[in-house]
PDB file of N, CA and C in Angstrom:
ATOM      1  N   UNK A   1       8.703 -31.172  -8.283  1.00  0.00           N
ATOM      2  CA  UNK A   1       8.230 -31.187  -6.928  1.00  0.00           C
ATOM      3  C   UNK A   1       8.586 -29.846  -6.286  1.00  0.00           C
ATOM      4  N   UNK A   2       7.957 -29.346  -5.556  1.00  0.00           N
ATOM      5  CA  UNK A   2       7.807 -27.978  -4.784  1.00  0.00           C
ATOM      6  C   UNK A   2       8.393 -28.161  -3.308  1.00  0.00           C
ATOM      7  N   UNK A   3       9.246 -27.503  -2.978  1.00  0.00           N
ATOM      8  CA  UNK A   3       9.877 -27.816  -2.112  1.00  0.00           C
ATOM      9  C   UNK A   3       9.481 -26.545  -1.309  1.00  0.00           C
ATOM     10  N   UNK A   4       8.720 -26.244   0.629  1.00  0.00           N
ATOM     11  CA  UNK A   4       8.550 -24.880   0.659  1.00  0.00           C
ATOM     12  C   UNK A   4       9.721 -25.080   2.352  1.00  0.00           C
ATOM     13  N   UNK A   5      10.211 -23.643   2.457  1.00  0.00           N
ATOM     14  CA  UNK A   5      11.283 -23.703   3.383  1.00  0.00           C
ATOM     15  C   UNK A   5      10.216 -22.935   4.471  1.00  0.00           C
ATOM     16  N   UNK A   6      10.201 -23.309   5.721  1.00  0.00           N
ATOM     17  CA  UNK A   6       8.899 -22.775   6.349  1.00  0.00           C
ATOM     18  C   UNK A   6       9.830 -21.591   7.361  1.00  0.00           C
ATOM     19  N   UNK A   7      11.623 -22.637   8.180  1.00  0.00           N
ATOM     20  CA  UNK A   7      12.365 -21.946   8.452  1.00  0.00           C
ATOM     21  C   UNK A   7      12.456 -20.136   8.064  1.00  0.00           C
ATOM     22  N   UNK A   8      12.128 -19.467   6.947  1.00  0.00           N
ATOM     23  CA  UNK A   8      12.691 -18.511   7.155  1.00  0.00           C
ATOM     24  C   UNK A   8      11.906 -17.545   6.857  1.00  0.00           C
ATOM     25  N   UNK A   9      10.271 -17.665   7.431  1.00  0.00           N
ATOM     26  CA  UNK A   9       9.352 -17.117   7.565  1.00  0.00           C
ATOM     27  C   UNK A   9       9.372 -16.587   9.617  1.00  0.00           C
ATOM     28  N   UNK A  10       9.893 -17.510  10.038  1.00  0.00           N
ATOM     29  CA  UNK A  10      10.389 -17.203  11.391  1.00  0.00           C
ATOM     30  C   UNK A  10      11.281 -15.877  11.666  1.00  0.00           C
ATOM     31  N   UNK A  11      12.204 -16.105  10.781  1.00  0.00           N
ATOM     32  CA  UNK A  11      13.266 -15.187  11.024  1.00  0.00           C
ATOM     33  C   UNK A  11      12.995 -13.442  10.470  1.00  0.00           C
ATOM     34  N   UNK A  12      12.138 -13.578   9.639  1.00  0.00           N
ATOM     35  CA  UNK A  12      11.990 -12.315   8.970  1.00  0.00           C
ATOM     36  C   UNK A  12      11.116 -11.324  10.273  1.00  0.00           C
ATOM     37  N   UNK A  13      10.482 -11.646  10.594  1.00  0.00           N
ATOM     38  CA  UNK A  13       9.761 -10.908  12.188  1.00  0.00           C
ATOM     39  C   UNK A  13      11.311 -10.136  12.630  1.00  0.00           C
ATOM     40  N   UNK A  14      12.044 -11.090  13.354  1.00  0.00           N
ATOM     41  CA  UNK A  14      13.248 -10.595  13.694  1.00  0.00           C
ATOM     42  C   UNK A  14      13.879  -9.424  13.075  1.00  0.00           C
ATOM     43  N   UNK A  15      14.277  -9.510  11.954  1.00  0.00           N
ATOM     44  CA  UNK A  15      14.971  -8.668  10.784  1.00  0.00           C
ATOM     45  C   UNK A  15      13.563  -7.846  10.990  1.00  0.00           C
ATOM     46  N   UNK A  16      12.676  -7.772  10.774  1.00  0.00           N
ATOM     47  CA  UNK A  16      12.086  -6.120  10.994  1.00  0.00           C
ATOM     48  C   UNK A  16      11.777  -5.958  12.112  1.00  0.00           C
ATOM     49  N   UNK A  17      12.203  -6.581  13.018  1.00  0.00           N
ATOM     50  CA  UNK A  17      11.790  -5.488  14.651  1.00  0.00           C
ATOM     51  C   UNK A  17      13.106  -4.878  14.649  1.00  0.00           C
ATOM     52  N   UNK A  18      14.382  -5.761  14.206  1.00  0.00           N
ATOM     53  CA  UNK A  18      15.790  -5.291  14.407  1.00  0.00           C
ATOM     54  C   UNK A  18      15.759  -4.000  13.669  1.00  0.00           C
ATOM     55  N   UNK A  19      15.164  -3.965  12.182  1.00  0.00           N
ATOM     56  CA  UNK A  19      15.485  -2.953  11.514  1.00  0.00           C
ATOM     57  C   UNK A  19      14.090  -1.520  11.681  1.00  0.00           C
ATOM     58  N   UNK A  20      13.246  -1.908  12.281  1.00  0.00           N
ATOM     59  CA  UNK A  20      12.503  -0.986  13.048  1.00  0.00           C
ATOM     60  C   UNK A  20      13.017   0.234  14.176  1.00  0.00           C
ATOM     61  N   UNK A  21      13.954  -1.318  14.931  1.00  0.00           N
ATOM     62  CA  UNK A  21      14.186  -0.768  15.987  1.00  0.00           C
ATOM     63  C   UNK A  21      15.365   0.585  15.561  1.00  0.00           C
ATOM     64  N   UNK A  22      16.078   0.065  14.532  1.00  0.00           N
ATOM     65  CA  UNK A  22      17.452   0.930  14.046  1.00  0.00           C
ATOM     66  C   UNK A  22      16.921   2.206  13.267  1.00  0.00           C
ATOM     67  N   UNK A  23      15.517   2.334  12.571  1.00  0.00           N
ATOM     68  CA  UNK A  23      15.356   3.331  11.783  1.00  0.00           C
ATOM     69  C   UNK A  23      15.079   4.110  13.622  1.00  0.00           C
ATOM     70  N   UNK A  24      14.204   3.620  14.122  1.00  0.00           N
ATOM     71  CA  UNK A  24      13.772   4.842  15.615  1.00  0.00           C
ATOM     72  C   UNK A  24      14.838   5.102  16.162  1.00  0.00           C
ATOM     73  N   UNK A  25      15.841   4.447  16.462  1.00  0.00           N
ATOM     74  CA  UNK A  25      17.224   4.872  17.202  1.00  0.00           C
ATOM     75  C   UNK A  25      17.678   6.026  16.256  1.00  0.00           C
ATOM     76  N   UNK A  26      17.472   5.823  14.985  1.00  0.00           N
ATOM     77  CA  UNK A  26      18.202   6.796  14.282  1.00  0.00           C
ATOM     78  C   UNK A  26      16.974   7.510  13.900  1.00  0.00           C
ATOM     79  N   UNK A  27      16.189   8.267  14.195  1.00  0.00           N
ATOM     80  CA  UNK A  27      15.602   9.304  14.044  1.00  0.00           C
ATOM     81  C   UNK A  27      15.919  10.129  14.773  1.00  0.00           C
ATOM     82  N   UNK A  28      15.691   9.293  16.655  1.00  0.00           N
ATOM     83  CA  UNK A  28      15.784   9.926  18.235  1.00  0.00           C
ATOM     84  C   UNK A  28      17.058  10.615  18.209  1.00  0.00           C
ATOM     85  N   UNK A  29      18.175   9.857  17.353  1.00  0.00           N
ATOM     86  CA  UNK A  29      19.516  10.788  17.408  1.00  0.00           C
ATOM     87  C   UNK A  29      19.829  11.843  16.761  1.00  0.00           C
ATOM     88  N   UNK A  30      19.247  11.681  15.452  1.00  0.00           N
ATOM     89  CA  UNK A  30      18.814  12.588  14.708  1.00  0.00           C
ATOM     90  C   UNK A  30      18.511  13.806  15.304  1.00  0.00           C
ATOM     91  N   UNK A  31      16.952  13.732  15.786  1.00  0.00           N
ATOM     92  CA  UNK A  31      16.078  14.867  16.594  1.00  0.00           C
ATOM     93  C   UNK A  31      16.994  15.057  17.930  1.00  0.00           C
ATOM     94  N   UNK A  32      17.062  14.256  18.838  1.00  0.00           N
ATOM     95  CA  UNK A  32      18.215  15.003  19.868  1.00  0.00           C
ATOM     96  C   UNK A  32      19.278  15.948  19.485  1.00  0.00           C
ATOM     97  N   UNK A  33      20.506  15.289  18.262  1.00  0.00           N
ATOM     98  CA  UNK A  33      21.752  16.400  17.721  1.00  0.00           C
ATOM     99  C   UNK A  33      20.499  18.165  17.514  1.00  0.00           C
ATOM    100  N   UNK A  34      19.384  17.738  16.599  1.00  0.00           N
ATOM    101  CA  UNK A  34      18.638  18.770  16.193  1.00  0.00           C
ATOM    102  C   UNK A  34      18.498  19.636  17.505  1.00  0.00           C
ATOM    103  N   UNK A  35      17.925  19.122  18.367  1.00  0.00           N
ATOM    104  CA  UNK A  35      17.329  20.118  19.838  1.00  0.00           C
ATOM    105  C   UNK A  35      18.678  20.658  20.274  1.00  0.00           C
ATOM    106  N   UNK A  36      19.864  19.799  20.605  1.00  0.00           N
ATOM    107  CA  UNK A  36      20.895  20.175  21.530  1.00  0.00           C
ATOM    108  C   UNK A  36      21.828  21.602  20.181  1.00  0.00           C
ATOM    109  N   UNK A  37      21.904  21.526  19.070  1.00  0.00           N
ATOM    110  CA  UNK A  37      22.189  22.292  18.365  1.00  0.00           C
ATOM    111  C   UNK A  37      21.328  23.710  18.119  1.00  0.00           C
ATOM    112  N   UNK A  38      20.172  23.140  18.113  1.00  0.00           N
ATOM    113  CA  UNK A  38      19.354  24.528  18.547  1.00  0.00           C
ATOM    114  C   UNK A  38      19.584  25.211  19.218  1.00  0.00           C
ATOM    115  N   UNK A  39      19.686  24.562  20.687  1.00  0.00           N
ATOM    116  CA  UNK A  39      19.830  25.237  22.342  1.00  0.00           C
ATOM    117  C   UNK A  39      21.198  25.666  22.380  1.00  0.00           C
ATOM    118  N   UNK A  40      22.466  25.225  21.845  1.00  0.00           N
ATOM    119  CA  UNK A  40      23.579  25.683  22.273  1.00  0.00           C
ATOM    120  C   UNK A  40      23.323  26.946  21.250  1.00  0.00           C
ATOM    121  N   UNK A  41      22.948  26.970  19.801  1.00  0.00           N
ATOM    122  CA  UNK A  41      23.067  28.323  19.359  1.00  0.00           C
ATOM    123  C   UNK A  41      22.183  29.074  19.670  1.00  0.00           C
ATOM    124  N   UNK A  42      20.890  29.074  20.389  1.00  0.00           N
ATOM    125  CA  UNK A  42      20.192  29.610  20.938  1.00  0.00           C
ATOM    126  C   UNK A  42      20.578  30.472  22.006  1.00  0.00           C
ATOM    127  N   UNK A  43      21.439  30.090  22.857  1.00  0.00           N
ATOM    128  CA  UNK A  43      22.153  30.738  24.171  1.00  0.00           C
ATOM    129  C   UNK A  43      23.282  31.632  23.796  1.00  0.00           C
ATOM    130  N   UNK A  44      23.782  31.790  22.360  1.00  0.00           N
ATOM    131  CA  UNK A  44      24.549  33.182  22.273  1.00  0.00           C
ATOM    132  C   UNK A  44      24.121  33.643  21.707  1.00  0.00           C
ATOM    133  N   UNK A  45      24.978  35.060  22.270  1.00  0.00           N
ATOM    134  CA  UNK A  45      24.504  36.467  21.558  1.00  0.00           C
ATOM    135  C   UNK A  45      24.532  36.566  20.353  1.00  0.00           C
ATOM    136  N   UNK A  46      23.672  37.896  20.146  1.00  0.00           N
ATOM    137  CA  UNK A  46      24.074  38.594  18.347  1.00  0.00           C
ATOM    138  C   UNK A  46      25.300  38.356  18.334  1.00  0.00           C
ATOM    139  N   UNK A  47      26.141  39.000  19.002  1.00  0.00           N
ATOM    140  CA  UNK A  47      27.486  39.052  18.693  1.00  0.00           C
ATOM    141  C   UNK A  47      28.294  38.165  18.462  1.00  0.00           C
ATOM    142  N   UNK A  48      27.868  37.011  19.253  1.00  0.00           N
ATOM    143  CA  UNK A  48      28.518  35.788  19.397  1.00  0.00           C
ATOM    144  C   UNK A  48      28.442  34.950  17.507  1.00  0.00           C
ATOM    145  N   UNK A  49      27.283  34.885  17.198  1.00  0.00           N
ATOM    146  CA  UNK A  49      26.415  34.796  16.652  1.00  0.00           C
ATOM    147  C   UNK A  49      27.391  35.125  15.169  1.00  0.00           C
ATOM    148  N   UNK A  50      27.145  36.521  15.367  1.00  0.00           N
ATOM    149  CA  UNK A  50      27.897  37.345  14.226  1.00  0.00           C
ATOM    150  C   UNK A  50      29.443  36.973  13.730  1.00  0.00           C
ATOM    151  N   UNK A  51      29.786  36.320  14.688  1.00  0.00           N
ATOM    152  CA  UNK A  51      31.558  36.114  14.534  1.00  0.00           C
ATOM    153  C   UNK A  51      31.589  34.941  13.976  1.00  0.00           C
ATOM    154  N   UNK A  52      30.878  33.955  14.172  1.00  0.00           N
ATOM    155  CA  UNK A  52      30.569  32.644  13.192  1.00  0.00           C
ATOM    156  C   UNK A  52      29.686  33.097  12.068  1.00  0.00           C
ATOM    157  N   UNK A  53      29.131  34.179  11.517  1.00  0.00           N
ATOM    158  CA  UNK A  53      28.903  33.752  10.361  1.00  0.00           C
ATOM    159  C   UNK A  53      27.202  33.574  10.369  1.00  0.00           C
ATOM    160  N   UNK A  54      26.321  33.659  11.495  1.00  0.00           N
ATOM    161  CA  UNK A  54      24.756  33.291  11.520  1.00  0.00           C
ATOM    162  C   UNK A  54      24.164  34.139  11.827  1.00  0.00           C
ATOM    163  N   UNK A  55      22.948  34.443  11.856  1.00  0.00           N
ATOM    164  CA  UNK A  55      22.004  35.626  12.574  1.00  0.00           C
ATOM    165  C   UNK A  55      20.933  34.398  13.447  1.00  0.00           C
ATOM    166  N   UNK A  56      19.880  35.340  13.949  1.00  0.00           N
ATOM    167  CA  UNK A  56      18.950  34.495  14.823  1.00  0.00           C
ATOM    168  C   UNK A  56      18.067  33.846  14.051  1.00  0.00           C
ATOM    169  N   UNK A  57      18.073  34.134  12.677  1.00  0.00           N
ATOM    170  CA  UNK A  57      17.347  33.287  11.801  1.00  0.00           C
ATOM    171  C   UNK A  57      17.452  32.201  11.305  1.00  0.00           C
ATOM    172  N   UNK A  58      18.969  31.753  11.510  1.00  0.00           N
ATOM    173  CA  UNK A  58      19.698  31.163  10.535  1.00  0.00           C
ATOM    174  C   UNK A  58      20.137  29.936  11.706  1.00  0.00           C
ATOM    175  N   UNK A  59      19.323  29.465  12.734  1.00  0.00           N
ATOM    176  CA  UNK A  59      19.536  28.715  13.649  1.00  0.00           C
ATOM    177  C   UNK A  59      18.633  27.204  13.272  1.00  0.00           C
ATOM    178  N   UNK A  60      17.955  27.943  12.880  1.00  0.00           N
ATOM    179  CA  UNK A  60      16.754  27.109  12.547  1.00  0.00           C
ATOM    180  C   UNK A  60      17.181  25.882  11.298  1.00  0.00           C
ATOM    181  N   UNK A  61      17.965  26.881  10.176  1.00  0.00           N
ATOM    182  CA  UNK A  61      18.415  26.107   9.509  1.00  0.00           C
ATOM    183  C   UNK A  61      19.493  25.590   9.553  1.00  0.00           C
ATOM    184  N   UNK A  62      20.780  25.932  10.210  1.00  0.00           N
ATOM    185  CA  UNK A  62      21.676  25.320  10.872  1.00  0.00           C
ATOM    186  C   UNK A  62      21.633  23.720  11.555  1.00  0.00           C
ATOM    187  N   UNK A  63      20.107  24.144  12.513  1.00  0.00           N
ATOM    188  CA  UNK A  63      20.314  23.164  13.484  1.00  0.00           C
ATOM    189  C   UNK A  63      19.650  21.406  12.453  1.00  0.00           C
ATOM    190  N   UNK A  64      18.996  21.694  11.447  1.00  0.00           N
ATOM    191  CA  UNK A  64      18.345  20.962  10.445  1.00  0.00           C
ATOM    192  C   UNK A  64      18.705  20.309   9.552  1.00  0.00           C
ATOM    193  N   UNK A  65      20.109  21.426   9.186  1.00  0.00           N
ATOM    194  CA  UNK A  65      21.191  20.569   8.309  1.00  0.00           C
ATOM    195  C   UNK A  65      22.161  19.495   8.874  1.00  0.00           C
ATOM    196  N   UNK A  66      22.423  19.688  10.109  1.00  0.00           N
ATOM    197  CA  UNK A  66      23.250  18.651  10.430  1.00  0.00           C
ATOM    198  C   UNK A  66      22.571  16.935  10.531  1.00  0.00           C
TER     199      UNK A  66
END
């Protein structure tokens, strides 16, 4: 005999809006750290720049790796 559980066809909706909702939260934080890391190394100088170790090129990939 076939027994079908109808219960937990309900619940699965849930579990992917929840886990929808968690991949977009974690992109938005993602891309925010990205922008705000840009902009703070964006606002110093060569010089500044130079004493850590980066040039103005090297922002781009900085801000991408984190």
């Amino acid at each position: 005999m076939a027994v079908t559980d109808f219960a937990r066809s309900a619940v699965a909706p849930a579990g992917l809006f929840a886990g929808l909702f968690g991949k977009i939260a974690t992109v938005y934080t993602a891309w925010a750290t990205e922008r705000q890391t840009r902009a703070a190394l964006s606002r110093l100088s060569d010089r500044e720049l130079e004493d850590i170790g980066l040039c103005r090129g090297d922002i781009d990939f900085v801000a991408r790796s984190l």
